[in-house]
Protein backbone atom coordinates (compact mmCIF):
# COMPACT_ATOMS: atom_id res chain seq x y z
CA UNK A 1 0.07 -41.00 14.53
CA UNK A 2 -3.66 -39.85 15.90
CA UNK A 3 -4.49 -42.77 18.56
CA UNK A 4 -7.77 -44.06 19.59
CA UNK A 5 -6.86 -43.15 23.24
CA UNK A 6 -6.16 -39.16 22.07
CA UNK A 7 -9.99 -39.08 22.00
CA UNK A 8 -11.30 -40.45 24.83
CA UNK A 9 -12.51 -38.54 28.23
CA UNK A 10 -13.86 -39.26 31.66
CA UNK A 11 -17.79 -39.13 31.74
CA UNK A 12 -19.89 -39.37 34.83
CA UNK A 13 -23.04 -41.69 33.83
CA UNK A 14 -25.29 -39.37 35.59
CA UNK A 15 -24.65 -36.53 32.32
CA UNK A 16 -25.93 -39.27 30.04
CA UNK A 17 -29.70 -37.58 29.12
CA UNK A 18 -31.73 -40.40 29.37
CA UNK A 19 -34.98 -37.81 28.52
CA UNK A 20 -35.23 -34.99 26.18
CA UNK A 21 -35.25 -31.61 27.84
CA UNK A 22 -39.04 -30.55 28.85
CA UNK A 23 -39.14 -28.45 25.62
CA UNK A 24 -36.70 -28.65 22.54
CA UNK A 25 -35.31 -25.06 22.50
CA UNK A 26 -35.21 -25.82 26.20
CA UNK A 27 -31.74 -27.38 25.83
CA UNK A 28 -28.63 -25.88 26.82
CA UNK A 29 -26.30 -24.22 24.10
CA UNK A 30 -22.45 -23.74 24.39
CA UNK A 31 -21.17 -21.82 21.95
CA UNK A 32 -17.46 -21.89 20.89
CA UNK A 33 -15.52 -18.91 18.57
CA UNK A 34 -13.27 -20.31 17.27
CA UNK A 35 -11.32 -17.20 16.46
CA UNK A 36 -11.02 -16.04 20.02
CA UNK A 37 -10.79 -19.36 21.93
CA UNK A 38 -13.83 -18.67 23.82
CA UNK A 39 -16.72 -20.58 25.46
CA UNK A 40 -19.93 -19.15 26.36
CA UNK A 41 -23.09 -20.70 27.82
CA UNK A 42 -26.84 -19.94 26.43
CA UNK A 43 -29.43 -22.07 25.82
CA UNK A 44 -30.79 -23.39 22.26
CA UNK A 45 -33.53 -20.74 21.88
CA UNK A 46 -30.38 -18.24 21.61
CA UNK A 47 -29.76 -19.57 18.26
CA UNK A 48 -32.38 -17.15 16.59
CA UNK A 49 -29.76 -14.50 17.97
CA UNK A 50 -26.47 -16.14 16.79
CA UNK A 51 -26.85 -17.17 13.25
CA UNK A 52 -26.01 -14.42 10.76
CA UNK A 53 -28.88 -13.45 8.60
CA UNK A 54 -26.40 -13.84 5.43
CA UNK A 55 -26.24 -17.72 6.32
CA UNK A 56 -27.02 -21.13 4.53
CA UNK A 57 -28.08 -23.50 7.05
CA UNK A 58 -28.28 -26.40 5.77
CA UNK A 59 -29.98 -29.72 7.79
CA UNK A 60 -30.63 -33.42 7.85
CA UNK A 61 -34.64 -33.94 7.21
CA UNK A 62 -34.00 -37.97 7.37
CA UNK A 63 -36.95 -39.65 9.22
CA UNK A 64 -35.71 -42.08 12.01
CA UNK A 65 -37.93 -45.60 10.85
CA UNK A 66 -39.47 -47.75 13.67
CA UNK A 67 -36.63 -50.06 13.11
CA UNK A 68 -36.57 -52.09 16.59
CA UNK A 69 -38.82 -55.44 16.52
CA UNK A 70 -39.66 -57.56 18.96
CA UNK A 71 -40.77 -60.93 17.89
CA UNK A 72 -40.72 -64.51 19.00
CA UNK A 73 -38.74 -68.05 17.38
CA UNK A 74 -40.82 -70.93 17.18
CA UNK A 75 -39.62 -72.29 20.60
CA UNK A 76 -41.31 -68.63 22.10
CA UNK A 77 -37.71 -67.44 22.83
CA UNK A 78 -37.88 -64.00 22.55
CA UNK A 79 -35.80 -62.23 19.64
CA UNK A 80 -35.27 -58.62 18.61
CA UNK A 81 -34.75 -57.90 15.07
CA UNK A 82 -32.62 -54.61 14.12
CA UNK A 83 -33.38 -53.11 10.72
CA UNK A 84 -30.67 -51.72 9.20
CA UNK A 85 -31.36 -50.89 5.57
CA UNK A 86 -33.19 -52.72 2.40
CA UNK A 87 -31.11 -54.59 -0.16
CA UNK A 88 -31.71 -53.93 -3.99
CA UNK A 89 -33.76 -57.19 -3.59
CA UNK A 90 -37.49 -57.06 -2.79
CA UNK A 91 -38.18 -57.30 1.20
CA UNK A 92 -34.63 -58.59 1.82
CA UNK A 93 -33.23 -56.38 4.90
CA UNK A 94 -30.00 -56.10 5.99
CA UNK A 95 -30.63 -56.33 10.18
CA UNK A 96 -29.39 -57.30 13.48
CA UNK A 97 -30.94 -60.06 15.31
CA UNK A 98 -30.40 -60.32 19.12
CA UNK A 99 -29.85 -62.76 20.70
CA UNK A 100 -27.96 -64.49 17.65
CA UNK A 101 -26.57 -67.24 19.07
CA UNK A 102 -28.92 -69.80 18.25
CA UNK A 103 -30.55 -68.03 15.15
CA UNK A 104 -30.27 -70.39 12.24
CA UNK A 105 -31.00 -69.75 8.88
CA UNK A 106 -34.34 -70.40 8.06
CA UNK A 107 -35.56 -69.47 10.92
CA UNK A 108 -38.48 -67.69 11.33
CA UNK A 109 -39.44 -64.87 13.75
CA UNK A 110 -42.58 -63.96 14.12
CA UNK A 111 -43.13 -59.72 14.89
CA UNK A 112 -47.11 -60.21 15.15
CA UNK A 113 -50.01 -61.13 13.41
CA UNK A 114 -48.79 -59.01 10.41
CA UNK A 115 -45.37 -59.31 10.06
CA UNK A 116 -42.57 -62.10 10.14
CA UNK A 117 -38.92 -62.26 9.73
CA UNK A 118 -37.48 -65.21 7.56
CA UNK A 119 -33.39 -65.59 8.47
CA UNK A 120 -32.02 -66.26 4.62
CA UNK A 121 -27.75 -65.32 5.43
CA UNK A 122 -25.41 -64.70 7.77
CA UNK A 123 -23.37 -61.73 6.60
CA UNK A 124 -19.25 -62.01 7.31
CA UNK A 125 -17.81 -60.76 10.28
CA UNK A 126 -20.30 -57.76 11.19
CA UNK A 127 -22.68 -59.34 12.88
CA UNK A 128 -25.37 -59.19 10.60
CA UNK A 129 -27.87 -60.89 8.97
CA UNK A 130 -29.82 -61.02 5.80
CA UNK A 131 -33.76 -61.66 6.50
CA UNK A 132 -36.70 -61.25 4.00
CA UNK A 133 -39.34 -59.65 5.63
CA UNK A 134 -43.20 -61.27 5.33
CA UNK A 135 -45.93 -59.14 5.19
CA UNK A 136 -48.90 -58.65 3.29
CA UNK A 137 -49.94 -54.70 2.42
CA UNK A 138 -47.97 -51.04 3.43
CA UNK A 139 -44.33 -51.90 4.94
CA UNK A 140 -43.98 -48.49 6.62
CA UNK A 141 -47.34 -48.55 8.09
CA UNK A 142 -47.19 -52.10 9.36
CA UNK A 143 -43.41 -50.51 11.11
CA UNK A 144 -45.48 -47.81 12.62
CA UNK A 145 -47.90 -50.63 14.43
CA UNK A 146 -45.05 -52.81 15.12
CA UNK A 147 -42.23 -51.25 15.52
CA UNK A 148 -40.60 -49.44 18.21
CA UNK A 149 -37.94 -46.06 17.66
CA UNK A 150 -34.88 -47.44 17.95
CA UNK A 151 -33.17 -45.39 20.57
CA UNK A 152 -29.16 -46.02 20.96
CA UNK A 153 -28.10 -48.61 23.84
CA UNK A 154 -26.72 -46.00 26.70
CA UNK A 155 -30.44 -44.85 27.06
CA UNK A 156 -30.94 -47.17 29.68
CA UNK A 157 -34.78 -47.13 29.43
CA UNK A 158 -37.87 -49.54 28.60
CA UNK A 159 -38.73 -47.46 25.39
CA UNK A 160 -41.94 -49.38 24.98
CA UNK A 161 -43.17 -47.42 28.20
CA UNK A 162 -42.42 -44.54 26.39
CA UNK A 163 -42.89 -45.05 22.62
CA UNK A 164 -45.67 -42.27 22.36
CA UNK A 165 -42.85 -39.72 23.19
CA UNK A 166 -40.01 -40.96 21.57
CA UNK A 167 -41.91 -41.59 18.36
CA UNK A 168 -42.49 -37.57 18.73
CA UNK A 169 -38.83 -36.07 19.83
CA UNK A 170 -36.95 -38.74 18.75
CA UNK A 171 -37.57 -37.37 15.63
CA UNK A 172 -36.88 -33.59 13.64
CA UNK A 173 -39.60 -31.22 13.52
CA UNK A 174 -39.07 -31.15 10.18
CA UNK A 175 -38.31 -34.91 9.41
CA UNK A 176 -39.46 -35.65 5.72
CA UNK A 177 -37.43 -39.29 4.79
CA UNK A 178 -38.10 -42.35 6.66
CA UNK A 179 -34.85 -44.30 6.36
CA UNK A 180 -32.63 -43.96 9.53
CA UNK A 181 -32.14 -45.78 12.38
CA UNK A 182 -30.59 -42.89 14.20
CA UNK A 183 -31.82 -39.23 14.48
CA UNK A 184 -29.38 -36.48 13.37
CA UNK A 185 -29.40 -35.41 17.11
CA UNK A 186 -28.13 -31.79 16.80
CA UNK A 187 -31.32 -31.15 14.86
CA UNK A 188 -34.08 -31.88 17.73
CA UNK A 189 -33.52 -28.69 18.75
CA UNK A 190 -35.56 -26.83 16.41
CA UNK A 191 -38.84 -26.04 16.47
CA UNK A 192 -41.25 -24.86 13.82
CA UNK A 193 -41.05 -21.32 15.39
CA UNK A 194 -37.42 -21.15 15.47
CA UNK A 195 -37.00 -22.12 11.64
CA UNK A 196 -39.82 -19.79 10.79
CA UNK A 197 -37.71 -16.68 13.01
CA UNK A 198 -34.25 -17.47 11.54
CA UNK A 199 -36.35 -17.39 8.17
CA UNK A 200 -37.73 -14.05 9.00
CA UNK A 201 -34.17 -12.46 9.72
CA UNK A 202 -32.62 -13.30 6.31
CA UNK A 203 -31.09 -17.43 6.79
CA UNK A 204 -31.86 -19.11 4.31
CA UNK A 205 -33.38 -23.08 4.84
CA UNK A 206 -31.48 -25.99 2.81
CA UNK A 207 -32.57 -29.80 3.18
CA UNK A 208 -30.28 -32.58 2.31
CA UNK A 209 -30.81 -36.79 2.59
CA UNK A 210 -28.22 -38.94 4.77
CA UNK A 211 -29.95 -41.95 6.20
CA UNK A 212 -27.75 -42.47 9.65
CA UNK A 213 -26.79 -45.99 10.10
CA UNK A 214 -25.02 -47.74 12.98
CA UNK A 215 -22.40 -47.27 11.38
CA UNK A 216 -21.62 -43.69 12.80
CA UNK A 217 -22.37 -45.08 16.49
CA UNK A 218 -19.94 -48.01 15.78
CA UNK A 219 -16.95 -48.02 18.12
CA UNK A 220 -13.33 -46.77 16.30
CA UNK A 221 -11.67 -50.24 17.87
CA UNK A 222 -8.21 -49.59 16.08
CA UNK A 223 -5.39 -47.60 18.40
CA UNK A 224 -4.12 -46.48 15.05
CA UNK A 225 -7.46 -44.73 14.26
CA UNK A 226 -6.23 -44.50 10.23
CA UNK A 227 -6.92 -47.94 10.18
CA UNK A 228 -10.78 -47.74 11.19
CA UNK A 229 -12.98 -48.25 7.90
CA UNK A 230 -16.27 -46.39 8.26
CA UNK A 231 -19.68 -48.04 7.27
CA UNK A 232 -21.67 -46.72 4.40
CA UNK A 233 -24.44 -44.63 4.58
CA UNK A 234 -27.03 -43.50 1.75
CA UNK A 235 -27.92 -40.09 1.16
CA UNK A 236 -29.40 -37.35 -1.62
CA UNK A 237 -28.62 -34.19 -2.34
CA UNK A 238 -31.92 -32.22 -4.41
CA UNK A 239 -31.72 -30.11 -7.70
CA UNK A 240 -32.26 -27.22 -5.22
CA UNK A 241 -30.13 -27.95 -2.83
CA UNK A 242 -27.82 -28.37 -4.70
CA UNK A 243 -27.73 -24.76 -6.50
CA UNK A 244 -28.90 -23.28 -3.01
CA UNK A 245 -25.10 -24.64 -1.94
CA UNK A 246 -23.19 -23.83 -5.04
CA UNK A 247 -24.37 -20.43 -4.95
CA UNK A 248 -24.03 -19.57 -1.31
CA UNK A 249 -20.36 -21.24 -1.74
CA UNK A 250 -20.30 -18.46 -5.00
CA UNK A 251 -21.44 -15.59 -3.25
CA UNK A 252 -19.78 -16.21 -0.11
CA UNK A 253 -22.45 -16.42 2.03
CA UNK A 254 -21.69 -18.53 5.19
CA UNK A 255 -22.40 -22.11 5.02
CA UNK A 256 -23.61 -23.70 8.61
CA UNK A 257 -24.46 -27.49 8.82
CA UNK A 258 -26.81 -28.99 11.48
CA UNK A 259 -25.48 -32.33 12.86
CA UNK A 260 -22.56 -34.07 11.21
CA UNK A 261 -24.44 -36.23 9.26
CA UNK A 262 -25.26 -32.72 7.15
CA UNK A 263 -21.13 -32.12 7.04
CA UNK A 264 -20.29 -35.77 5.74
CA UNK A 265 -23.13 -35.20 2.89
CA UNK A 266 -21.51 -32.07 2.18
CA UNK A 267 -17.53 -32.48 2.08
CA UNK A 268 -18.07 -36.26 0.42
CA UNK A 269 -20.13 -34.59 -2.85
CA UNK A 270 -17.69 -31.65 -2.80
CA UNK A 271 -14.63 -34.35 -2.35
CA UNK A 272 -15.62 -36.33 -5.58
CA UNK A 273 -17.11 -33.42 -7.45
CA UNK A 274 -15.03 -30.36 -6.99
CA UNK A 275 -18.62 -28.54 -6.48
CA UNK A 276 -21.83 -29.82 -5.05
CA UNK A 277 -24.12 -31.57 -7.99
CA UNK A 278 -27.69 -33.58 -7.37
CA UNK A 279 -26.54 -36.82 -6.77
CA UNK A 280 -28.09 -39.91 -4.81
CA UNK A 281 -24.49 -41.82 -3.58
CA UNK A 282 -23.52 -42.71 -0.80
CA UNK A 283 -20.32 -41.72 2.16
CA UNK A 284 -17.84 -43.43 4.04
CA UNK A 285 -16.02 -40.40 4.54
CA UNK A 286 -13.94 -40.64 7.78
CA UNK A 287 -13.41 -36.78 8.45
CA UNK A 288 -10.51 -36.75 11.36
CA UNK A 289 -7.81 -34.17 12.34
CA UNK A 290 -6.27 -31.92 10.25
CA UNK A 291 -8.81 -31.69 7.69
CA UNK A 292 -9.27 -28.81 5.38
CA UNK A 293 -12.89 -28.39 4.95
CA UNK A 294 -14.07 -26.99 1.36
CA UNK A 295 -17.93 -26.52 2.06
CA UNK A 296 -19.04 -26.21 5.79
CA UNK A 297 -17.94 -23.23 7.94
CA UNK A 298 -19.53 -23.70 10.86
CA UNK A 299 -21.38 -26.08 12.86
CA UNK A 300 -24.84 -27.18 15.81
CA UNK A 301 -23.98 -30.51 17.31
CA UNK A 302 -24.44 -32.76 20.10
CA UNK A 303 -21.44 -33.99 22.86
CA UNK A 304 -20.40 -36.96 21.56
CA UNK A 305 -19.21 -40.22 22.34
CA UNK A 306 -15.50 -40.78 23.64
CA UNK A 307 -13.67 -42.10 20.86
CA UNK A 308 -16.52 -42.05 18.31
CA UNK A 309 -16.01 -40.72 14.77
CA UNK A 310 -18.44 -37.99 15.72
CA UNK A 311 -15.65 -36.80 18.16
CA UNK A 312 -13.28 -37.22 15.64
CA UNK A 313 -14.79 -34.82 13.00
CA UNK A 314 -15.87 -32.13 16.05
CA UNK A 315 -12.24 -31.83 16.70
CA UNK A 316 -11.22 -31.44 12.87
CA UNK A 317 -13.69 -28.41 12.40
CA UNK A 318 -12.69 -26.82 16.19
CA UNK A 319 -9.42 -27.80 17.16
CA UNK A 320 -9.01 -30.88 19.69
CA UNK A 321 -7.72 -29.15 22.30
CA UNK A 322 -10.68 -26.60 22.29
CA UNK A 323 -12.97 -28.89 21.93
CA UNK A 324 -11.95 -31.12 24.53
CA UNK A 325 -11.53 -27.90 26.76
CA UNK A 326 -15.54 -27.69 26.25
CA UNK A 327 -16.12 -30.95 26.93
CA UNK A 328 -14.24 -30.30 30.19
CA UNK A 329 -16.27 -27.42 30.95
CA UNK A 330 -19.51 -29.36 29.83
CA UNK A 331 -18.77 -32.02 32.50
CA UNK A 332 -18.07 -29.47 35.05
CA UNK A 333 -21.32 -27.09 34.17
CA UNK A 334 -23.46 -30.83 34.13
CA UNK A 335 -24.37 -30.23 30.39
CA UNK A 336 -26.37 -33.50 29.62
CA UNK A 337 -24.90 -35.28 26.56
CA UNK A 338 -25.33 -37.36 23.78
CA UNK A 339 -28.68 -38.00 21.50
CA UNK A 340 -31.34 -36.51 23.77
CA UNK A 341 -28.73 -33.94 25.27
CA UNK A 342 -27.73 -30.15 25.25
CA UNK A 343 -25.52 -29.34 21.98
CA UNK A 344 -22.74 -26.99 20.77
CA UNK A 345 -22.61 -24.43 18.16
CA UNK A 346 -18.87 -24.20 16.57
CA UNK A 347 -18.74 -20.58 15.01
């Protein structure tokens, strides 16, 4: 049986980044072969060097939303609302309201001048809450005046004294889909230049959809990890995608995914399709170890969470104990980890 405690390891606080590095292809770069058991440190801009030219690469362009509001109840207690993702219903949101305890329904919260938050349902169990949002015009443009980036709890920061740059590199250079409430981290390390150089030497550029949701940052709270149930996330996979993927998986050509939010989009079409078709679904694919993986062959991520999912699936593509060997050295070389953090590149 894989436990919950089989993933965890000792991290000093001081390695949590609680900044982006002073450029993105700044950050540092360990890169792990898989086929030789070996570790070597370089920094991000190295990539241009690594990657075959005979590659897919294939990344996340989801656009992190403005998703954190901070409003006021009637009684001027203050109360953050959490967007998580719309409902099929017009202006109803699925959110998290903070704090909850005295929330009722019908209450209302008021964002600013422009925008208001009606509580309408209590959802079981999770902790969340169905709201309809009151507003008069353009949603994502009143979210851009209103909202703040939504930047994950251990960044132990006011964001609002530094929402000019997270709106900027809390985000992909080549973001395209507003819809997340979590970047995929391992791709705010490109830059424009470094696409347009990887371009240049023969890798080819494929964009898929996965909107991230709490639901990857969610704590694995089972010992028995088979019993944790993973939340659902949207995503889309284009026409051209699509045949980019089919045909590099034809030809042979070697198929590297930025960020695991790119791998889950990739195994869960291939999973329910035997081949990758245009599709707009959504995964709660749980990848753990041993998994065989039928489209990804290599992979640029973060350092993730102890015990998260995110560890899980790093370890199924690398082999725990190598992995968690590079963690060991990470922690011992001061790598800075996590969302804003150096990353890995699993050849």
């Amino acid at each position: 049986m894989l436990k919950l405690s089989d993933f965890d390891y000792n991290l000093p606080e001081n390695l949590i980044a609680q900044f982006p590095a002073d450029k993105r292809e700044n950050s540092r770069m360990m890169v792990l072969n898989r086929k030789t058991k070996t570790i070597i440190h370089k920094h991000f801009y190295d990539i241009v060097d690594l990657i075959e030219p005979n590659t897919l690469l294939v990344l996340n362009d989801t656009k992190v939303l403005p998703a954190r509001l901070i409003g006021h109840k009637q009684t001027g207690a203050k109360t953050e609302v959490f967007l998580l993702k719309p409902t099929s219903r017009p202006n109803i949101w699925d959110v998290l309201i903070k704090p909850s305890k005295r929330v009722k329904v019908g209450t209302e919260i008021v964002i600013s001048d422009e925008l208001s938050a009606k509580v309408l349902e209590r959802l079981e169990d999770n902790g969340e809450w169905l709201v309809e949002l009151i507003y008069s015009g353009n949603l994502l443009e009143i979210l851009h005046r209103n909202g703040q980036i939504p930047l994950p709890p251990y960044i132990r920061r006011k964001n609002d004294d530094f929402r000019k740059l997270d709106f900027e590199r809390y985000q992909t250079v080549y973001a395209n889909d507003e819809g997340s409430v979590a970047a995929p981290t391992a791709g705010l390390h490109f830059t424009k230049e470094i696409l347009a150089k990887l371009e240049q030497k023969g890798v080819e550029l494929c964009y898929v959809t996965l909107n991230v949701g709490l639901g990857t940052f969610r704590p694995v709270t089972c010992e028995n990890i088979l019993e944790h149930k993973m939340h659902s996330e949207s995503f889309e996979v284009s026409e051209k995608a699509a045949e980019q993927i089919n045909n590099a998986i034809k030809s042979g050509k070697k198929i590297t995914a930025v960020g695991t939010t790119s791998v889950r989009t990739l195994e869960t079409v291939y999973q329910k399709f035997g081949c990758i078709k245009p599709c707009h679904d959504s995964s709660q694919l749980f990848i753990y170890p041993p998994y065989e993986f039928k489209v990804v062959d290599s992979l640029i991520t973060n350092f993730h969470l102890p015990k998260s999912t995110l560890l899980m699936l790093v370890s199924a593509i690398a082999g725990k104990d190598f992995i968690f060997e590079a963690y060991t050295q990470a922690v011992e070389n001061n790598y800075r980890f996590f969302s804003y953090g150096d990353c890995m590149f699993i050849n």
